[in-house]
C-alpha atoms as a PDB file:
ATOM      1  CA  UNK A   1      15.932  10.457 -22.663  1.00  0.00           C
ATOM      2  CA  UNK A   2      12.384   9.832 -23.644  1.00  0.00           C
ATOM      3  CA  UNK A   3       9.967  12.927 -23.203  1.00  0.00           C
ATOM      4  CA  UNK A   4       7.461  10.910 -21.076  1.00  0.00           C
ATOM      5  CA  UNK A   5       9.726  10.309 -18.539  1.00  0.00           C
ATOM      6  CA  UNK A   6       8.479  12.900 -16.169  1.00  0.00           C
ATOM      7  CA  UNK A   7       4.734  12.447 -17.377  1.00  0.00           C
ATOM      8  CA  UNK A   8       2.300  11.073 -14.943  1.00  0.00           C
ATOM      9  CA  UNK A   9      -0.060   9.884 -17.719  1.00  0.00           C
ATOM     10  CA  UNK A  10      -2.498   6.841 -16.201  1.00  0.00           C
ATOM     11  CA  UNK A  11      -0.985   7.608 -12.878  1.00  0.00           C
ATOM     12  CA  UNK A  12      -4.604   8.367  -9.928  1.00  0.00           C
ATOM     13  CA  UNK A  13      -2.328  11.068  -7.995  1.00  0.00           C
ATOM     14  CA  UNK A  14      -4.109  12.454  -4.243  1.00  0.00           C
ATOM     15  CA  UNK A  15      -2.931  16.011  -3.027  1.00  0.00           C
ATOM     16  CA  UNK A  16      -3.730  16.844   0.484  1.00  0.00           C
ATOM     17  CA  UNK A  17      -3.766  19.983   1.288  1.00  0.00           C
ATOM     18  CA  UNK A  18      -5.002  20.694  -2.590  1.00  0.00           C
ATOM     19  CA  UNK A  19      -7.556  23.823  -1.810  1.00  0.00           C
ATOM     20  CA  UNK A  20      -4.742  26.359  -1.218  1.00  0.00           C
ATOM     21  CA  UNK A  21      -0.951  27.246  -1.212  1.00  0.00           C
ATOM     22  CA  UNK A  22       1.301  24.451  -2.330  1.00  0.00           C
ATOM     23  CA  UNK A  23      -1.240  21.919  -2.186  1.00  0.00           C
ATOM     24  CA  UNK A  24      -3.310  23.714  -4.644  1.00  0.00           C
ATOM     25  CA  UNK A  25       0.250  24.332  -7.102  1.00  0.00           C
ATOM     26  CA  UNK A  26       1.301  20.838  -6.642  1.00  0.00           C
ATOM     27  CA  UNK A  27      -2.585  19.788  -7.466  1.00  0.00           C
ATOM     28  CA  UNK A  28      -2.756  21.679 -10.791  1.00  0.00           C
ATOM     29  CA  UNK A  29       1.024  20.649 -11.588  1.00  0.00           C
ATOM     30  CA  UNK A  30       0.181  17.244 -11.375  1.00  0.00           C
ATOM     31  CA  UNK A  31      -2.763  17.618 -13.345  1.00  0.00           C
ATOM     32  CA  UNK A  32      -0.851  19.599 -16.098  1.00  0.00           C
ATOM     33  CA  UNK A  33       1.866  16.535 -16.555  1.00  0.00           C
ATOM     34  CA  UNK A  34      -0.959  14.431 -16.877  1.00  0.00           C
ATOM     35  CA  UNK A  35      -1.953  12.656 -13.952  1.00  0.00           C
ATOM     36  CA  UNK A  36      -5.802  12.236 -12.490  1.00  0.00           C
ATOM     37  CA  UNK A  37      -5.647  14.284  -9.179  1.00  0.00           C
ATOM     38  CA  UNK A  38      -8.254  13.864  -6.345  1.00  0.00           C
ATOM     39  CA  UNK A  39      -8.029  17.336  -4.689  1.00  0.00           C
ATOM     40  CA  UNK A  40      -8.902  16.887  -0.871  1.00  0.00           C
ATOM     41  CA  UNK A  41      -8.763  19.376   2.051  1.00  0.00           C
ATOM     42  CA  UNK A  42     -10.396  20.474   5.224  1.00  0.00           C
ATOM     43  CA  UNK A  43     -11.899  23.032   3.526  1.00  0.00           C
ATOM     44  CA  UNK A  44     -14.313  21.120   1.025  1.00  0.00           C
ATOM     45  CA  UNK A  45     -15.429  24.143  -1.011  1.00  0.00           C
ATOM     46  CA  UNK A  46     -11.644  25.554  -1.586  1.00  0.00           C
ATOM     47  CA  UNK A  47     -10.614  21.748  -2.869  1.00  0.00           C
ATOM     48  CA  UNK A  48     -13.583  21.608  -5.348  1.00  0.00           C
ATOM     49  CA  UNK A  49     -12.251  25.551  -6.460  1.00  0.00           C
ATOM     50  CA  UNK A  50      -9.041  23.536  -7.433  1.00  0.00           C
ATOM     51  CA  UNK A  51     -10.275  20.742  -9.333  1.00  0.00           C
ATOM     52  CA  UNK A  52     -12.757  23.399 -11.163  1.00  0.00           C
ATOM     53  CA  UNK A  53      -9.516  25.298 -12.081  1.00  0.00           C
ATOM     54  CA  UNK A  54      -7.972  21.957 -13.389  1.00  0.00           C
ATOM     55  CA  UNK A  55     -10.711  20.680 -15.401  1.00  0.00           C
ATOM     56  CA  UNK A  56     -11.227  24.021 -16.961  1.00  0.00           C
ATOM     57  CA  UNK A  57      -7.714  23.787 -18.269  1.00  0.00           C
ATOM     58  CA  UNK A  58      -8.692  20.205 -19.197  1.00  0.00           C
ATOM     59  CA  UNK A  59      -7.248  18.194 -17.316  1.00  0.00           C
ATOM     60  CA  UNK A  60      -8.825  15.365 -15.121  1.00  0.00           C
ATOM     61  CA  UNK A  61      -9.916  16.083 -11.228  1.00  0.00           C
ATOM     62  CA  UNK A  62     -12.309  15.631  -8.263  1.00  0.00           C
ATOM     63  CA  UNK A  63     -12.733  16.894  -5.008  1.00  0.00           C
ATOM     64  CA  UNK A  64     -13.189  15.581  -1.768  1.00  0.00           C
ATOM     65  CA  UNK A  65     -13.407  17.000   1.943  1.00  0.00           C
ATOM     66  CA  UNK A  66     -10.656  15.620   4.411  1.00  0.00           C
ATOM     67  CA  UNK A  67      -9.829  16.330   7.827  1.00  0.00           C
ATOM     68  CA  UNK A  68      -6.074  14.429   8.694  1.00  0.00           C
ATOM     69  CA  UNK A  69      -6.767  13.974  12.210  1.00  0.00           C
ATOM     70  CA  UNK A  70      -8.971  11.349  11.364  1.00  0.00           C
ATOM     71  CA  UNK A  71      -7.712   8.226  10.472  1.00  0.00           C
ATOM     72  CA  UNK A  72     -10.484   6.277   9.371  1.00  0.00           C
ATOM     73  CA  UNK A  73     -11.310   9.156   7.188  1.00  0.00           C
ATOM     74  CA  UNK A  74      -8.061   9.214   5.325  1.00  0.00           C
ATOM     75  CA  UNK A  75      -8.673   5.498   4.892  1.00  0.00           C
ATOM     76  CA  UNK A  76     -11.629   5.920   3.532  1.00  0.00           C
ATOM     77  CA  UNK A  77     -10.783   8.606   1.425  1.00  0.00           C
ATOM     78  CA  UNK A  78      -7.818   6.602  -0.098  1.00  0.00           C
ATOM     79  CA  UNK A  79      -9.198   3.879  -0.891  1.00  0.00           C
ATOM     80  CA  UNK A  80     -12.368   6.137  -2.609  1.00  0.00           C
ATOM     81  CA  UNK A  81      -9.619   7.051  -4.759  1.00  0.00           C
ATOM     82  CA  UNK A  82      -8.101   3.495  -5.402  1.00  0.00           C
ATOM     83  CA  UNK A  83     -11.894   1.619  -6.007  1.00  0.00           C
ATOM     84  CA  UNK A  84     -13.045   4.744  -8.434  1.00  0.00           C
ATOM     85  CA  UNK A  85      -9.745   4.788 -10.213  1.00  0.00           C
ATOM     86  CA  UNK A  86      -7.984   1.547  -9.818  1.00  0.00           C
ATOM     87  CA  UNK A  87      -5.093   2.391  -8.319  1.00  0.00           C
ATOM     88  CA  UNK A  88      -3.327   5.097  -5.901  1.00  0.00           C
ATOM     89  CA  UNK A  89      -0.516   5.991  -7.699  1.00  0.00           C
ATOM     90  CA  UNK A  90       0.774   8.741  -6.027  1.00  0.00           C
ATOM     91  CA  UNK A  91       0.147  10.711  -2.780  1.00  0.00           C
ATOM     92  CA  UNK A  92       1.149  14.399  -2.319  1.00  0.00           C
ATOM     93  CA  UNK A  93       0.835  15.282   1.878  1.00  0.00           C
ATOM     94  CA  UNK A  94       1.272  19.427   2.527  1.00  0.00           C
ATOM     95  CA  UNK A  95      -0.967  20.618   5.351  1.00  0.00           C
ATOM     96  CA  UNK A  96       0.905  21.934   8.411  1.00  0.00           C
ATOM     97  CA  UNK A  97      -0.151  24.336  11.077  1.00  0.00           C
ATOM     98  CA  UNK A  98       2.376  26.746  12.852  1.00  0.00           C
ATOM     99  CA  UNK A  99       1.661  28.118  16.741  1.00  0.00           C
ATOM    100  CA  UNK A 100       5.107  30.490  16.890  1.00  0.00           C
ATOM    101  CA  UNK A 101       6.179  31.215  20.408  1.00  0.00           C
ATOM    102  CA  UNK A 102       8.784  30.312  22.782  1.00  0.00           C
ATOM    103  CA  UNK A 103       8.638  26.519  24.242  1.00  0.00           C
ATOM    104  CA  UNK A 104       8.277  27.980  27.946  1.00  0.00           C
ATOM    105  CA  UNK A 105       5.016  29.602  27.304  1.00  0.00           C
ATOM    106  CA  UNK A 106       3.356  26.717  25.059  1.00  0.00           C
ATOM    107  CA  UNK A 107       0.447  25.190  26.425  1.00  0.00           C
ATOM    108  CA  UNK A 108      -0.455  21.621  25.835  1.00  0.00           C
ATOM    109  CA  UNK A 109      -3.613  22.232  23.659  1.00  0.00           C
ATOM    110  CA  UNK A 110      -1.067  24.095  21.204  1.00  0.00           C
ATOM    111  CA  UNK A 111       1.446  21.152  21.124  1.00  0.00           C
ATOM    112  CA  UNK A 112      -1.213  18.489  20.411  1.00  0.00           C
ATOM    113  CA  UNK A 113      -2.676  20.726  17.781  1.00  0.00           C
ATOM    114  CA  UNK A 114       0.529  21.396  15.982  1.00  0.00           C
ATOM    115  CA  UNK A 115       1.687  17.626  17.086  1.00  0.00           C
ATOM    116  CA  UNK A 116      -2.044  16.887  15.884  1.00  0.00           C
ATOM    117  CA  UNK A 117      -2.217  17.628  12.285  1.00  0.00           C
ATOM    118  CA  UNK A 118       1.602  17.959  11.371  1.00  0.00           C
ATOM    119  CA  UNK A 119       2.568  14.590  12.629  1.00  0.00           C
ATOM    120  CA  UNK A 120      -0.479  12.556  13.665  1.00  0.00           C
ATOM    121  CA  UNK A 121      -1.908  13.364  10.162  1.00  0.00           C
ATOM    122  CA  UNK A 122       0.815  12.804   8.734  1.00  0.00           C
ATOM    123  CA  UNK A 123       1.230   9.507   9.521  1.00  0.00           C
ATOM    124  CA  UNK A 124      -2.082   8.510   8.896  1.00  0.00           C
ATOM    125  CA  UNK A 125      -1.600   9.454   5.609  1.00  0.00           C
ATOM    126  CA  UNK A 126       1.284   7.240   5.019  1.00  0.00           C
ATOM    127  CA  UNK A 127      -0.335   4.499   6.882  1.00  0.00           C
ATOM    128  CA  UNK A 128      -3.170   4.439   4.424  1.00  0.00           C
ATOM    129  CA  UNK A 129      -1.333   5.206   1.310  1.00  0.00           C
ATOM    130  CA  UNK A 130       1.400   2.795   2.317  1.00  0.00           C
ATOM    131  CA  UNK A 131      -1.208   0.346   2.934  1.00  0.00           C
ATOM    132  CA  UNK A 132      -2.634   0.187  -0.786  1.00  0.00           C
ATOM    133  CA  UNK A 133       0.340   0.833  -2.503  1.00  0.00           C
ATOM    134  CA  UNK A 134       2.348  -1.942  -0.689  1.00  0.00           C
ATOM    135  CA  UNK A 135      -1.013  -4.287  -2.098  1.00  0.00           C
ATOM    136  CA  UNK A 136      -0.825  -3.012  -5.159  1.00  0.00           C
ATOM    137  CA  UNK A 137       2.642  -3.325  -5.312  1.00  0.00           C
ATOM    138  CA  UNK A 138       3.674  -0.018  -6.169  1.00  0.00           C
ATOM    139  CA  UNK A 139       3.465   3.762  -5.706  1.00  0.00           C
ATOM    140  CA  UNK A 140       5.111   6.976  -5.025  1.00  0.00           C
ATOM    141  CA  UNK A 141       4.446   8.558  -1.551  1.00  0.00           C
ATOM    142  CA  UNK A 142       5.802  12.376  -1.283  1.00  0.00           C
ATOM    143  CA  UNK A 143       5.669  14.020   2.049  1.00  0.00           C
ATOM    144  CA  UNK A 144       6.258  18.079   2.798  1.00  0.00           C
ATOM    145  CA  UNK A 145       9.313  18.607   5.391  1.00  0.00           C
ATOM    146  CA  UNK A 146      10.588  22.252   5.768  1.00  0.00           C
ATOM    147  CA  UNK A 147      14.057  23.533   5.891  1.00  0.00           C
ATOM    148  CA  UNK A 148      13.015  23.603   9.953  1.00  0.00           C
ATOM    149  CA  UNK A 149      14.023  20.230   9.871  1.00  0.00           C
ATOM    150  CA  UNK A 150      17.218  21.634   9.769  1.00  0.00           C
ATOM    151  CA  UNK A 151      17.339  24.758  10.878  1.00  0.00           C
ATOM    152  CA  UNK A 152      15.946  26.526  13.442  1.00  0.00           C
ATOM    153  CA  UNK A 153      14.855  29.375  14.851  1.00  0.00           C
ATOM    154  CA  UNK A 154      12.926  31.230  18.328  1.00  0.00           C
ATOM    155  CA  UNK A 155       9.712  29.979  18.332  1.00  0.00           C
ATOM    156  CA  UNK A 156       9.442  27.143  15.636  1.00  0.00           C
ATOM    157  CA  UNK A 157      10.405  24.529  18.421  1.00  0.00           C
ATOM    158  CA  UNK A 158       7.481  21.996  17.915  1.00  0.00           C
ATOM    159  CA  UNK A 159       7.231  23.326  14.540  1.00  0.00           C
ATOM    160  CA  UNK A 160      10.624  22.445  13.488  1.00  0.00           C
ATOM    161  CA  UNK A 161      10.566  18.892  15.503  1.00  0.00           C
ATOM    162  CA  UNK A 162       7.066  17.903  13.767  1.00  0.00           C
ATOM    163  CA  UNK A 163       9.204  18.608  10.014  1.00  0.00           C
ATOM    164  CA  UNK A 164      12.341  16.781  11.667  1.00  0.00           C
ATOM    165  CA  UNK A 165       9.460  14.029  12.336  1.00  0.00           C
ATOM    166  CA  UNK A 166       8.296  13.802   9.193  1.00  0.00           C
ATOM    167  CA  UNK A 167      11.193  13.265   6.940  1.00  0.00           C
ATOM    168  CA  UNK A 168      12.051  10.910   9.618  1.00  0.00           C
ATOM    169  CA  UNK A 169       9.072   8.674   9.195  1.00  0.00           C
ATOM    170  CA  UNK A 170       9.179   8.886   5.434  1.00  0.00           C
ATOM    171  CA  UNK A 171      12.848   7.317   5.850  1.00  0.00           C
ATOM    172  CA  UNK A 172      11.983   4.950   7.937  1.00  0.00           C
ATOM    173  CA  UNK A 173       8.507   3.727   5.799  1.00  0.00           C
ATOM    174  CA  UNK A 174      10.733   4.326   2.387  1.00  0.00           C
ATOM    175  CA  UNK A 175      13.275   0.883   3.682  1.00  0.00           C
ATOM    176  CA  UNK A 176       9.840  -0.651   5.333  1.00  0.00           C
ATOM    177  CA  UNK A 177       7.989  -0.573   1.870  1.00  0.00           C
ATOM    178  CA  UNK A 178      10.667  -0.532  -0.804  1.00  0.00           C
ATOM    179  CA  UNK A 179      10.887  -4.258  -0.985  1.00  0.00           C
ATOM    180  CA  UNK A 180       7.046  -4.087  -2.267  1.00  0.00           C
ATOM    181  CA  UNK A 181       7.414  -1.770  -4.869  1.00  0.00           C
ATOM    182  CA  UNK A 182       6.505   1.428  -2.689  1.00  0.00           C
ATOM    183  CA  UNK A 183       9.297   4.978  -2.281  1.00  0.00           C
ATOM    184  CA  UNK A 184       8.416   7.378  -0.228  1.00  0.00           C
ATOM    185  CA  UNK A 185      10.460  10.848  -0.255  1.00  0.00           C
ATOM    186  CA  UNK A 186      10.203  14.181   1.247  1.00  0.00           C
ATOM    187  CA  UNK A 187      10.109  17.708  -0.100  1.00  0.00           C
ATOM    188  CA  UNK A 188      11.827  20.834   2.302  1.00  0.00           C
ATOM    189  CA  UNK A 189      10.961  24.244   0.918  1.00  0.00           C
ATOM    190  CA  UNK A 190      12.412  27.583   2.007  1.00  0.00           C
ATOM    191  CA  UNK A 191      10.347  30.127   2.785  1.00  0.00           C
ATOM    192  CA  UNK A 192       6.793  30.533   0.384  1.00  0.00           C
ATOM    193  CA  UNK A 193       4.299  32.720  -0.141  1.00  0.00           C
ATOM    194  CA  UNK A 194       1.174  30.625   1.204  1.00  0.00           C
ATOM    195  CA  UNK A 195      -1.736  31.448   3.923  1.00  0.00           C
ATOM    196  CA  UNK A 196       0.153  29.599   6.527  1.00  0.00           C
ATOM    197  CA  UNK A 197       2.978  32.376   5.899  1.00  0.00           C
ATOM    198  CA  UNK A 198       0.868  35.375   5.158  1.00  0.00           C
ATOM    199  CA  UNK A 199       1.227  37.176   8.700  1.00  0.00           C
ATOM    200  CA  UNK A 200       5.509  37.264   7.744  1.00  0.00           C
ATOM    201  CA  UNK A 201       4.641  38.794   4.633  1.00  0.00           C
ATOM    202  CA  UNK A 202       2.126  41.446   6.472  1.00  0.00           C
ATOM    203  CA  UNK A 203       5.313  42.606   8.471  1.00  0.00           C
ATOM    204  CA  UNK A 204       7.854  44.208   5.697  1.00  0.00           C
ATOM    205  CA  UNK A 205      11.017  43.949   8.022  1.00  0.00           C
ATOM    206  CA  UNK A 206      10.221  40.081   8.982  1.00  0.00           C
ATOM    207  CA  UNK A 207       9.161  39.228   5.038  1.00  0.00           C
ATOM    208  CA  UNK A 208      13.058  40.868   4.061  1.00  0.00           C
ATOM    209  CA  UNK A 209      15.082  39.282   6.180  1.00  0.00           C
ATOM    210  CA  UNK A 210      13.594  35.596   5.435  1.00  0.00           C
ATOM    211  CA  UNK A 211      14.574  36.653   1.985  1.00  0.00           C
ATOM    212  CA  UNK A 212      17.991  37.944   2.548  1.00  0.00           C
ATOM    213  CA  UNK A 213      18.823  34.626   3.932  1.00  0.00           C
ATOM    214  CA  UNK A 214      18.979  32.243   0.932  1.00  0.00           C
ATOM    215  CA  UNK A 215      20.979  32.878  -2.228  1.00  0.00           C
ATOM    216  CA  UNK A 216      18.347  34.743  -4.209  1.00  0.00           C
ATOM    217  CA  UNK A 217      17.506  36.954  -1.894  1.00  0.00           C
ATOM    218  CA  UNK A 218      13.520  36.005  -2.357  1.00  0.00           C
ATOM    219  CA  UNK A 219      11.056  34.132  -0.842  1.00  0.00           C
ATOM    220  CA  UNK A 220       9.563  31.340  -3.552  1.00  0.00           C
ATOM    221  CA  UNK A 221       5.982  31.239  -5.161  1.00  0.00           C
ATOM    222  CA  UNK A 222       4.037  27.779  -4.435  1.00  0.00           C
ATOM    223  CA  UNK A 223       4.450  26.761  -7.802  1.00  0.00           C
ATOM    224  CA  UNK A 224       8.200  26.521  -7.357  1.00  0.00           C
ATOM    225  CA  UNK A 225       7.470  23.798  -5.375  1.00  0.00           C
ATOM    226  CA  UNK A 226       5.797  21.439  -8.409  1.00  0.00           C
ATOM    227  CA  UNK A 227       9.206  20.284 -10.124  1.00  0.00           C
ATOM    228  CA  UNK A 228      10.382  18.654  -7.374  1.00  0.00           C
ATOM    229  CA  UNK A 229       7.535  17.077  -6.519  1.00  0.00           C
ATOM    230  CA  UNK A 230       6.475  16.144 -10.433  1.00  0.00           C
ATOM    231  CA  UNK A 231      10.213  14.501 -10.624  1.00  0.00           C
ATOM    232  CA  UNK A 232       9.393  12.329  -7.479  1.00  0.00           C
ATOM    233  CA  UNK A 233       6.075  11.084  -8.785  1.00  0.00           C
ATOM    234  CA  UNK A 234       7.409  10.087 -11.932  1.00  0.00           C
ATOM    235  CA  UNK A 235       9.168   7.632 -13.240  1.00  0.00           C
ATOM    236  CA  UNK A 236      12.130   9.690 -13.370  1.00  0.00           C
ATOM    237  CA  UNK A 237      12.583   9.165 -10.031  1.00  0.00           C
ATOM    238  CA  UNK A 238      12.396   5.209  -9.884  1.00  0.00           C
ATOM    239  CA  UNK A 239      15.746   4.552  -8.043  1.00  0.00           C
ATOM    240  CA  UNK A 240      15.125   7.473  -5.663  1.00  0.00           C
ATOM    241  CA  UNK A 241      13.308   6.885  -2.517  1.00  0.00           C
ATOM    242  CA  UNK A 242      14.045   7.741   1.310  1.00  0.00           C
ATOM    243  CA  UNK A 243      15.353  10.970   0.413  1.00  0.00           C
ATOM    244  CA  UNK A 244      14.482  14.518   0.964  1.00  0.00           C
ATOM    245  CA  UNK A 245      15.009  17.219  -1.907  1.00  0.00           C
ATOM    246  CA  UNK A 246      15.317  20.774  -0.261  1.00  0.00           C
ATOM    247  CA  UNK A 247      14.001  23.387  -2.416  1.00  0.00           C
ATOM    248  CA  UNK A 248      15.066  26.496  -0.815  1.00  0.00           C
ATOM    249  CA  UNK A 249      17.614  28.714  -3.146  1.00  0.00           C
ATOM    250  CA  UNK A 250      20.085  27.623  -1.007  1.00  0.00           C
ATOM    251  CA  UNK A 251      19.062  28.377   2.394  1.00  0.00           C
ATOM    252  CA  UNK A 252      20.742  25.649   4.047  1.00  0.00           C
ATOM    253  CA  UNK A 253      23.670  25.433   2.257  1.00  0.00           C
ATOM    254  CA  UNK A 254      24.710  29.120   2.926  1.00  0.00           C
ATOM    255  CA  UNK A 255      22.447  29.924   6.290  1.00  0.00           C
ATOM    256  CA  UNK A 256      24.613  32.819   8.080  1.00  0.00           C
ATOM    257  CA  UNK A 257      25.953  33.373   4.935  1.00  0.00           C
ATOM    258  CA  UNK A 258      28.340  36.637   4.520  1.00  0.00           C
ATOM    259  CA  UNK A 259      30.228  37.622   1.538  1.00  0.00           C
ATOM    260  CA  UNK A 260      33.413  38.868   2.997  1.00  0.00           C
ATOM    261  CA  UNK A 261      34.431  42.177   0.446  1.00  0.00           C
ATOM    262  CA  UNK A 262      36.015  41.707  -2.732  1.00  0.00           C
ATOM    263  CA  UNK A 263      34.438  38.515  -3.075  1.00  0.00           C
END
């Protein structure tokens, strides 16, 4: 097996979600296997932190702000990427936002603002991506599901359906595009240490028994996350598209899990 078959030398990759948590690991993963990465995120100054961090360690990157509720924007901002570079070779999609409570006491300004940015932006960023890639005649288009889209729990009900959505979609846009060269997969982590789950991690009890529940009996860093998604931008991954890889010790194949004694 040739060593550059997981490199993504001359591949222009985009990472949303780039200034923080797995965004930011994926970001300087990508960069480390070679790729160019064009770090954007809501929060302008935290995406240009990231591509700082990158080119420090010498590899290639840029920064850009971008809000995913706004379509013309992610246009925009992909095709920035594709007439700079030449080419989108590879989009990365992570940002999700989290309102936990029960379903009976959500109000509709919560739903459209999880609804908003978790499934609105995410298909505008497959839109646009799918858009250039299908022109250009390939590309690799990885979306971030959770393990919610399988498993749920009190209070994660529009959470969990806006992850269910999302591999969904990729499925559906992974048969629309693969006759033009384009895959599209999902990544589903287990439980990670990022901002979006730092108020679990605040409360010791909560943070234990997320980590009880998969096979290692810990939660994962964000850069646990980069292998899988390294492996689907790559050319290792050139007969794989439409698929979801769940990187989550095991959390869905042994949820409820008990090891009966002398086991």
């Amino acid at each position: 097996m040739p060593s550059s078959l997981f490199s993504l030398e001359g591949k222009n990759v985009a990472v949303v979600g780039a200034g923080s948590g797995i965004g930011r690991a994926v970001a300087v993963g990508c960069a480390a296997h070679g790729g160019r990465v064009v770090c954007l995120d809501i929060k302008g100054d935290l995406a240009r932190e990231t591509a700082e961090a990158i080119a420090a360690d010498g590899g290639q990157a840029d920064a850009a702000v971008l809000d995913l509720g706004d379509g013309d924007a992610v246009a925009t901002a992909f095709g920035g990427v594709r007439d700079r570079h030449g080419s989108l070779d590879v989009l990365v999609c992570t940002p999700a936002m989290n309102v936990r409570k029960p379903l009976l006491d959500y109000t509709d300004d919560e739903f459209d603002r999880v609804i908003g940015l978790n499934l609105k932006g995410g298909l505008h960023a497959m839109q646009s991506a799918g858009r250039i890639m299908s022109e250009q005649g390939s590309g690799s288009i990885i979306m971030f599901s959770s393990i919610r889209s399988l498993m749920v729990e009190p209070g994660q009900g529009v959470y969990a359906a806006t992850k269910a959505g999302i591999l969904q979609m990729a499925r559906a846009l992974a048969a629309e595009l693969g006759p033009k060269g384009v895959r599209v997969n999902a990544v589903a982590p287990g439980v990670v240490e990022t901002p979006l789950t730092g108020p679990i991690k605040a409360n010791p009890e909560w943070y234990q028994a997320y980590a009880a529940r998969n096979i290692f009996n810990r939660w994962a860093q964000p850069e646990e996350m980069v292998g899988a998604t390294v492996f689907l931008a790559s050319d290792a991954a050139s007969y794989v598209t439409g698929t979801v890889i769940f990187v989550d010790a095991g959390w869905t194949a042994t949820d409820g899990r008990f090891t009966p004694p002398g086991m």
